[in-house]
Protein backbone atom coordinates (compact mmCIF):
# COMPACT_ATOMS: atom_id res chain seq x y z
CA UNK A 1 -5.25 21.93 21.46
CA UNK A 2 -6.55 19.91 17.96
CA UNK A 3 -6.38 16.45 20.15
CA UNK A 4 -8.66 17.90 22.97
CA UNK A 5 -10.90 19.52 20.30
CA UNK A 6 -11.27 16.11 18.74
CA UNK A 7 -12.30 14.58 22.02
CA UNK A 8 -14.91 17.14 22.22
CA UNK A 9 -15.75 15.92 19.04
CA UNK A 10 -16.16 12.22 19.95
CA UNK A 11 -17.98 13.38 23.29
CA UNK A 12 -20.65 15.26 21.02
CA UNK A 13 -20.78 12.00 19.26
CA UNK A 14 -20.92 9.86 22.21
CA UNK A 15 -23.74 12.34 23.53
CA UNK A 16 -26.00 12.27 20.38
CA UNK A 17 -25.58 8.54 20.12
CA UNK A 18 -27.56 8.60 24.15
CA UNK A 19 -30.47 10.84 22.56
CA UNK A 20 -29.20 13.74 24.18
CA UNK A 21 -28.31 15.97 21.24
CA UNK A 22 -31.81 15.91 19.59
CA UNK A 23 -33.20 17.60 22.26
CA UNK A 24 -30.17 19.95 22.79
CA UNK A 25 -30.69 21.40 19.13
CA UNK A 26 -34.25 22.01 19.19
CA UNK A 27 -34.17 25.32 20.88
CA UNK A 28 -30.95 26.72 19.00
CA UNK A 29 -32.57 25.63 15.35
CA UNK A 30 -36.10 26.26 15.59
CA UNK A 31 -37.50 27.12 12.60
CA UNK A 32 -34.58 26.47 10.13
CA UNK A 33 -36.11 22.89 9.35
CA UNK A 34 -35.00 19.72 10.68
CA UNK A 35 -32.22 18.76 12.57
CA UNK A 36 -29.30 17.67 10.75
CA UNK A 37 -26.76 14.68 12.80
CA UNK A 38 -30.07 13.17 13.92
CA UNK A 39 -31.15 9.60 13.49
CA UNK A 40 -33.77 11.33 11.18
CA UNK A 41 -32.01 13.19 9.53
CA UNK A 42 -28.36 12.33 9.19
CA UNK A 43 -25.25 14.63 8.13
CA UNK A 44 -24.09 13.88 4.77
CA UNK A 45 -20.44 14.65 3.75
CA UNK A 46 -18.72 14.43 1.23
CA UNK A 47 -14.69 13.11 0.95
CA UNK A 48 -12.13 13.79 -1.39
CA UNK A 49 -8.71 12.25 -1.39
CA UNK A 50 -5.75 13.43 -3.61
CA UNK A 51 -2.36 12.06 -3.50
CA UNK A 52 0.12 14.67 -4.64
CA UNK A 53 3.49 12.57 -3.87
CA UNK A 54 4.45 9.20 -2.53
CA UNK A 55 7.40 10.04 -0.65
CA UNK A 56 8.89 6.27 0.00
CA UNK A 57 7.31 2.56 0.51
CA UNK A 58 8.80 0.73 2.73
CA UNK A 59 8.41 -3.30 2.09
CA UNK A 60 10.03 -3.85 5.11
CA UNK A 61 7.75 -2.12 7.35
CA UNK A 62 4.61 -2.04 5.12
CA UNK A 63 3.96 1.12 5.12
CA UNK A 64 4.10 4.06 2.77
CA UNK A 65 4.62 8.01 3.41
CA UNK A 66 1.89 10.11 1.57
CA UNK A 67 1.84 13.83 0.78
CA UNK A 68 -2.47 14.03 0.33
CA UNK A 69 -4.71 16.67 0.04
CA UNK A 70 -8.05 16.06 1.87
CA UNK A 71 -11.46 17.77 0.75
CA UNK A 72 -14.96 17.45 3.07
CA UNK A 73 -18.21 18.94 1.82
CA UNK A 74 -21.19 19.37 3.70
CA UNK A 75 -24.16 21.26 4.17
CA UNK A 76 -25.98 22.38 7.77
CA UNK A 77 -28.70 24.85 7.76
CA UNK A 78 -27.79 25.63 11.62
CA UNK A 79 -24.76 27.45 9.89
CA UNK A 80 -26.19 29.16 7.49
CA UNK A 81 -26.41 33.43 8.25
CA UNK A 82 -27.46 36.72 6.57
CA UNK A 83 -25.13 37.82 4.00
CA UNK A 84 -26.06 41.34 3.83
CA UNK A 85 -25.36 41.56 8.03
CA UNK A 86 -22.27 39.72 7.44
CA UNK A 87 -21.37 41.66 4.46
CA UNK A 88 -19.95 38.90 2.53
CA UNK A 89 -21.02 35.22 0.81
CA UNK A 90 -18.45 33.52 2.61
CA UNK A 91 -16.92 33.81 5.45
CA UNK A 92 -13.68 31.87 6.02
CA UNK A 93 -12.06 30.16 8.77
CA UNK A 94 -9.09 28.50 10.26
CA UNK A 95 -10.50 24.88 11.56
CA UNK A 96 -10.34 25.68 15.12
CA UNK A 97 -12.09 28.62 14.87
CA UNK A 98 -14.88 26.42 12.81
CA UNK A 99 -15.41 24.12 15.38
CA UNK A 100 -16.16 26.91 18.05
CA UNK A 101 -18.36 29.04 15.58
CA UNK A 102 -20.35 25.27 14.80
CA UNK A 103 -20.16 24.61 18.33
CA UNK A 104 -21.73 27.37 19.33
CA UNK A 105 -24.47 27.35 16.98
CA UNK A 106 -25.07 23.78 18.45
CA UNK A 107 -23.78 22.34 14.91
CA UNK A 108 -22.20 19.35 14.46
CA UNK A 109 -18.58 19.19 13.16
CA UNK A 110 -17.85 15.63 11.43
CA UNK A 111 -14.49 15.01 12.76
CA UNK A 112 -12.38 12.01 10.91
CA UNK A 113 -9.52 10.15 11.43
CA UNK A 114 -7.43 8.35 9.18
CA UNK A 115 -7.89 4.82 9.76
CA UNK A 116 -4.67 3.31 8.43
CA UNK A 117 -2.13 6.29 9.71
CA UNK A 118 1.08 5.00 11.51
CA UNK A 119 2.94 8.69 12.40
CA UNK A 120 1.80 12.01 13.24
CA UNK A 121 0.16 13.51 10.49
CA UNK A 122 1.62 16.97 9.36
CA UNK A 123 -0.77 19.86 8.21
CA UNK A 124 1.30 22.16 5.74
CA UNK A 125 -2.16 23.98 5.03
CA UNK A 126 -5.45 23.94 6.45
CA UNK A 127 -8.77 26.08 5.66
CA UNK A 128 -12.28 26.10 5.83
CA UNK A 129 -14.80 28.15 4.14
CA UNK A 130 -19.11 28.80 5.40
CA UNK A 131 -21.38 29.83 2.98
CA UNK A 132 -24.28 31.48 3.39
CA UNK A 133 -26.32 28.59 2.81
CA UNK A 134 -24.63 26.63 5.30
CA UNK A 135 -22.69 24.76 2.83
CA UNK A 136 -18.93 24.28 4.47
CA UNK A 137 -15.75 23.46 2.21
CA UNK A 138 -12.66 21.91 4.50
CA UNK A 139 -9.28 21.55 2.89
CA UNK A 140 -6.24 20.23 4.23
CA UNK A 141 -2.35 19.25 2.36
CA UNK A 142 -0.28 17.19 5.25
CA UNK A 143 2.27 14.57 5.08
CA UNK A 144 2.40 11.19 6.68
CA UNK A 145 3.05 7.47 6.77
CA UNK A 146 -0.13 5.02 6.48
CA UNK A 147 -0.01 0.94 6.86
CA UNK A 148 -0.19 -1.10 3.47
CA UNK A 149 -0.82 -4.35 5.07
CA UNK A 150 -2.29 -6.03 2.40
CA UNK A 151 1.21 -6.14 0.56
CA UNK A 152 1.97 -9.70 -1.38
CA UNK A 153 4.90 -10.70 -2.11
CA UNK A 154 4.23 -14.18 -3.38
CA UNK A 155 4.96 -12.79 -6.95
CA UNK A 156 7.88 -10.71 -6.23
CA UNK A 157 9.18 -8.87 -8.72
CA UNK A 158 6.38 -9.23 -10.80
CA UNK A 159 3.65 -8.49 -7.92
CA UNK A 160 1.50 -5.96 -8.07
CA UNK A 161 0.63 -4.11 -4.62
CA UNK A 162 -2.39 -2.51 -2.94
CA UNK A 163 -2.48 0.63 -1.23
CA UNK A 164 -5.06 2.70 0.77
CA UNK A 165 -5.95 5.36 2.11
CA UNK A 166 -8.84 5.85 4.69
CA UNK A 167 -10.87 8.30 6.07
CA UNK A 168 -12.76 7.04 8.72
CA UNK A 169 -16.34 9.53 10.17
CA UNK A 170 -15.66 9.86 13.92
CA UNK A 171 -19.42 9.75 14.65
CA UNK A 172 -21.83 6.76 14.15
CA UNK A 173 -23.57 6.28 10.59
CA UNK A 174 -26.75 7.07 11.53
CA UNK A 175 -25.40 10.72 12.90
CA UNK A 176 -23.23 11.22 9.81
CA UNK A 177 -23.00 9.58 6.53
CA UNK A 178 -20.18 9.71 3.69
CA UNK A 179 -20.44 10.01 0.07
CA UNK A 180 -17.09 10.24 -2.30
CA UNK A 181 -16.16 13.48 -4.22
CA UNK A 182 -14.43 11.15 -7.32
CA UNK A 183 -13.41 14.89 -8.83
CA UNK A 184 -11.82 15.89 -6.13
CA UNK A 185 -10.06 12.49 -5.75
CA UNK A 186 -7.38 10.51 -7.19
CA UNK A 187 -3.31 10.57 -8.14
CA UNK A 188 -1.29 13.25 -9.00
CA UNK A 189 0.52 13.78 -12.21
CA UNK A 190 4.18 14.01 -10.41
CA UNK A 191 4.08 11.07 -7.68
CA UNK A 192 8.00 11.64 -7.17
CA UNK A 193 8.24 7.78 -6.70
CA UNK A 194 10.76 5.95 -9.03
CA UNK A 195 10.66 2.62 -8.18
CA UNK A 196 6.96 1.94 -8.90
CA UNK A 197 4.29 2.42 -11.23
CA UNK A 198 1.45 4.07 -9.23
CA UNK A 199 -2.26 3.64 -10.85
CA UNK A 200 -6.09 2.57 -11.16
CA UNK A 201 -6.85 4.93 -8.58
CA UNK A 202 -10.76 4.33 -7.29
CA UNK A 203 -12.83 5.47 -3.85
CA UNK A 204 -14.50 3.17 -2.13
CA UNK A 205 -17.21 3.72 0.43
CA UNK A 206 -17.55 1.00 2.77
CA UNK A 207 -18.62 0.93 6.64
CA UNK A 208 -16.24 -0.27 9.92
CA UNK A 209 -16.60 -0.21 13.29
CA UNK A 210 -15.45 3.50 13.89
CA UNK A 211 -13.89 4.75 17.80
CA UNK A 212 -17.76 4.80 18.56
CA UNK A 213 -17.24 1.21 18.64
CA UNK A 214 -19.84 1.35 16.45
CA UNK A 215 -20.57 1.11 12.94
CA UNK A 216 -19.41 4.71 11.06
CA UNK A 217 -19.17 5.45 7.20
CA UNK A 218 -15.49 5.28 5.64
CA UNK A 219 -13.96 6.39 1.98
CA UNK A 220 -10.76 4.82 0.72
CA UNK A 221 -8.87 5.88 -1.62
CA UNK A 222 -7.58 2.78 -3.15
CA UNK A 223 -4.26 2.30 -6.07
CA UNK A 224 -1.81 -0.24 -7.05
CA UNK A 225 1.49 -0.19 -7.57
CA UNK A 226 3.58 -2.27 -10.34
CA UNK A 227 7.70 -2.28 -10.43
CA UNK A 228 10.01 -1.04 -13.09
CA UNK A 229 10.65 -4.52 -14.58
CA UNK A 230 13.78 -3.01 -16.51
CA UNK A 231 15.95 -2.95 -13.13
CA UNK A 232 15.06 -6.57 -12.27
CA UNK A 233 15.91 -7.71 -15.99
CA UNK A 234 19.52 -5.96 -15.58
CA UNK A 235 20.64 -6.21 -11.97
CA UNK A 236 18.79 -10.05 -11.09
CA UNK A 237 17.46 -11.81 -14.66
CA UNK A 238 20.53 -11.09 -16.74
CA UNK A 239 23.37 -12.06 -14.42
CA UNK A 240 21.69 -15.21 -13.00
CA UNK A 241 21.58 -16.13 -16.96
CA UNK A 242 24.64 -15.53 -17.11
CA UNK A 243 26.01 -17.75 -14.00
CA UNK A 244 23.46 -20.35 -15.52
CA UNK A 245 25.41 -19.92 -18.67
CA UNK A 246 28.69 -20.56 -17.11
CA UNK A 247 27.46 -23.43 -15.37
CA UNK A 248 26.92 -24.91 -18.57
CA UNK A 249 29.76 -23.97 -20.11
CA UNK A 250 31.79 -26.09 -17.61
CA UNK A 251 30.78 -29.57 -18.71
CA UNK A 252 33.02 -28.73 -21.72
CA UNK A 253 35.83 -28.83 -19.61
CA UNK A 254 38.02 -31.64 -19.44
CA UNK A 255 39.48 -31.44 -16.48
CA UNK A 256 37.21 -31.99 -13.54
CA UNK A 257 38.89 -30.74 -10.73
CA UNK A 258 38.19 -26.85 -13.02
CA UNK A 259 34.67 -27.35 -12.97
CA UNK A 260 34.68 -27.63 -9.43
CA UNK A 261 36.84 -24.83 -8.07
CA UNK A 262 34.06 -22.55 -10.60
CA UNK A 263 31.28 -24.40 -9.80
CA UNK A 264 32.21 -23.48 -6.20
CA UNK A 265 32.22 -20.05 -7.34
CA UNK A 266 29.36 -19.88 -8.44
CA UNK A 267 27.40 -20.56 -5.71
CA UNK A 268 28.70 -17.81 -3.56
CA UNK A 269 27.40 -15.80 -6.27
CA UNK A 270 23.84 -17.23 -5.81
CA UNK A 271 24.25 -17.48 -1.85
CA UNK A 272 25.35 -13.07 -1.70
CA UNK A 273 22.25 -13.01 -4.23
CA UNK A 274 19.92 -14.34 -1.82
CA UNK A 275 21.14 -11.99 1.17
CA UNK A 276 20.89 -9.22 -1.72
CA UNK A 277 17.38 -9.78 -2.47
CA UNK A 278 16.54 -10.65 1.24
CA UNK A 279 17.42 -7.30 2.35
CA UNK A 280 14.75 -5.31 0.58
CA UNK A 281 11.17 -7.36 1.95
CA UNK A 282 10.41 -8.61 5.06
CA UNK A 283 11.57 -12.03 6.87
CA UNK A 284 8.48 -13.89 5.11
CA UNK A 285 6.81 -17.26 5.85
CA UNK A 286 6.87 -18.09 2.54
CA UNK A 287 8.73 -18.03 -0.96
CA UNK A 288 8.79 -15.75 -3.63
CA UNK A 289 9.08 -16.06 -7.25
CA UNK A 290 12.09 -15.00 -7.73
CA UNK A 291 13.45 -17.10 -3.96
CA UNK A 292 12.54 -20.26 -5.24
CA UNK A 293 14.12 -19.48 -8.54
CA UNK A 294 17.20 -18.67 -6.65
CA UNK A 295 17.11 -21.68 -4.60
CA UNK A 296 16.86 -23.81 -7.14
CA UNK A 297 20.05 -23.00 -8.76
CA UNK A 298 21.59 -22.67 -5.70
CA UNK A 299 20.45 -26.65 -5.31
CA UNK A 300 21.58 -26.95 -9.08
CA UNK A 301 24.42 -25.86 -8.86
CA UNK A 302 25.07 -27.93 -5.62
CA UNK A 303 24.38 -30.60 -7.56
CA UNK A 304 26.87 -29.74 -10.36
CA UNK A 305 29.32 -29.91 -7.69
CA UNK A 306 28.73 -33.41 -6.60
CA UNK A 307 28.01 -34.65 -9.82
CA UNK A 308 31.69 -33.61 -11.16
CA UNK A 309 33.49 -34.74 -7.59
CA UNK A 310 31.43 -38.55 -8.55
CA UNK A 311 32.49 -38.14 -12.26
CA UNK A 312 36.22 -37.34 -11.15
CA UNK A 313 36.17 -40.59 -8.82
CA UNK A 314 34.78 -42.72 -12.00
CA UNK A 315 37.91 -41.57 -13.83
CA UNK A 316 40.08 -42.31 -10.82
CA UNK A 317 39.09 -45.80 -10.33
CA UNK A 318 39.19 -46.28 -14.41
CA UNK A 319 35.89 -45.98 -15.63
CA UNK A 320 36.18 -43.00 -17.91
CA UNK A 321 33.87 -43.68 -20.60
CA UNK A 322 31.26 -44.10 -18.27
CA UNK A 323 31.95 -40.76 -16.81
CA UNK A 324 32.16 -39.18 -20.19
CA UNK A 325 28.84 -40.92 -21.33
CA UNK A 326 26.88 -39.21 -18.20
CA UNK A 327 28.80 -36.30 -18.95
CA UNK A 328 27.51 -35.94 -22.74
CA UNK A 329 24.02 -36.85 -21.24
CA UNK A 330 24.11 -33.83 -18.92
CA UNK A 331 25.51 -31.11 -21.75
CA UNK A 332 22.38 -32.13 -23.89
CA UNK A 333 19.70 -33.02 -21.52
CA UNK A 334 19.39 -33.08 -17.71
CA UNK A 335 21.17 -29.38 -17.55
CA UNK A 336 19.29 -27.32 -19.98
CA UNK A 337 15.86 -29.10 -19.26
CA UNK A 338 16.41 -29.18 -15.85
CA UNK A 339 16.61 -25.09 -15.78
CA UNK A 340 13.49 -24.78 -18.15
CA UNK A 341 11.07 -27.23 -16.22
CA UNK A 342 12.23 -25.22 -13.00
CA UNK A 343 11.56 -21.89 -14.66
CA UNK A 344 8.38 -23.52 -16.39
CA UNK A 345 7.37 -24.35 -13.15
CA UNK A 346 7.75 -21.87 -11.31
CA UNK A 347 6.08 -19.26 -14.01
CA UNK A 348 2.67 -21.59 -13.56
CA UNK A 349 2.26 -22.27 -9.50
CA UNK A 350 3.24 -18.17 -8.73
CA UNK A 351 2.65 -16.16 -11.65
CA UNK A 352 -0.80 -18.42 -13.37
CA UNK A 353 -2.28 -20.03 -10.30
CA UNK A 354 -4.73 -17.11 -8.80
């Protein structure tokens, strides 16, 4: 029943956007002043967007579930009636009941959709009130999962992500205009999301190409989201020091054939941290921070490999102090500044470069 009241919706739309509902109104309004949803005289409503959880993001999919409360404000003399005939200020309603009382009265409803919504959206609650005056308050607390497809992962994990949230006017701009209600808008104080640091909420009014297919007034409510550095540091930064660490401590081995066999080690340790790391985003055309870190000691330590199977062959064929001459020049130089001009490096082209 809401999906073929919404139609009805976007046929009123469709009908005032040929001229037609101008002319329908005059008789059912006379004399309460002009029309409002006209050309002349446009609708104005206001939008409110609350988040009161985040109940997952998915980097995977792109997406994020959402419990939100959603406020719209507006006023329409065609609704207004006599309080003392009524025998109250306000009268309230259930939304379908709303949309037949306004339809009747030849009032226009200003249906929305949510412009970035990937599920079926879940009303918990839903009311509206009329006042007198005409003035109608709509509230509504439902769950559902909206597309983040701006997400970046080029600094990943120290990235910081945009989400949205859109509410989109059904009918054309110059039928129905938006405004933002910024008190009624915003995060809540218990997001329920541990994994990220949700803030700088801020609407945004803008204007897209609505299902009209033409242009129709939208508010976003827009936040970012930072991660908890603290789990990176001790499940990702500390180990990989510590392999790093290791890696260095094997040039003080004597024996070469040692080095290898941990060498060797270690990078199945950095190959099951890639697959690790993998698993949580999505199969990307590029590399993060923290992948080209990664690969870079997985070439490193590659390298370390081949560099101890050439300095075991030097030995073989009798040219030890040679290979203990490269191997003092790789304990004090080419390892350790190797690592920082790859770290260095990588800090400036992903984390400094805009």
């Amino acid at each position: 029943m809401t999906l073929f009241r919404i139609l009805c919706f976007v046929f009123v739309a469709c009908f005032f956007a040929a001229g037609g509902g101008a002319q329908a109104q005059n008789g059912l309004a006379g004399g309460v002043g002009p029309l409002v949803g006209t050309p002349e005289n446009p609708l104005k409503v206001g939008i409110g967007i609350r988040i009161d959880q985040v109940t997952s993001v998915d980097q995977k999919a792109e997406n994020y579930g959402a419990v939100v409360v959603l406020r719209a404000e507006w006023t329409d003399p065609a609704l207004a009636f006599d309080r003392d005939k009524v025998g109250r200020e306000i009268q309230v309603f259930n939304p379908p009941a709303l949309a037949d009382h306004a339809r009747g009265l030849g009032a226009i409803v200003p249906a929305f959709v949510i412009h970035n919504q990937q599920s079926n959206k879940w009303i918990h609650e839903s009311a509206a009130s009329l006042r007198d005056d005409g003035h109608v308050i709509y509230v509504e607390k439902s769950s559902l999962t909206l597309q983040a497809p701006h997400f970046d992962f080029r600094k990943y994990p120290f990235d910081t992500q945009e989400f949205f949230f859109e509410v989109v006017s059904v009918f054309p701009s110059e039928f129905v205009t938006y405004y933002p209600l910024e008190e009624y808008s915003g995060l809540g104080d218990l997001l329920g999301e541990e994994e990220w640091i949700l803030d700088n909420p801020r609407v945004e009014r803008s204007t897209v190409i609505g299902l009209s297919g033409r242009d129709s007034d939208q508010v976003a409510l827009a936040f970012e989201g930072k991660r908890h550095l603290t789990y990176y540091v001790i499940r990702v930064f500390l180990p990989m020091l510590v392999l790093i660490t290791v890696g260095w401590a094997l040039f003080f081995l004597d024996e070469y054939r040692r080095r290898i066999e941990i060498a060797g080690g270690n990078l199945l340790v950095f190959v099951a941290f890639n697959w690790a790391i993998s698993a949580d985003l999505p199969k990307l055309g590029y590399l993060t921070f923290l992948d080209f870190i990664l690969q870079c000691m997985f070439l490193m330590t590659g390298a370390l490999i081949v560099f101890n199977v050439a300095l075991r062959k030097m030995k073989v064929i009798g040219r030890e102090d040679g290979a203990r001459k490269l191997d003092n020049y790789a304990i004090k130089w080419i390892y350790p500044l190797g690592y920082g001009a790859i770290v260095a490096y990588a800090i400036f082209i992903y984390l400094l470069v805009p």
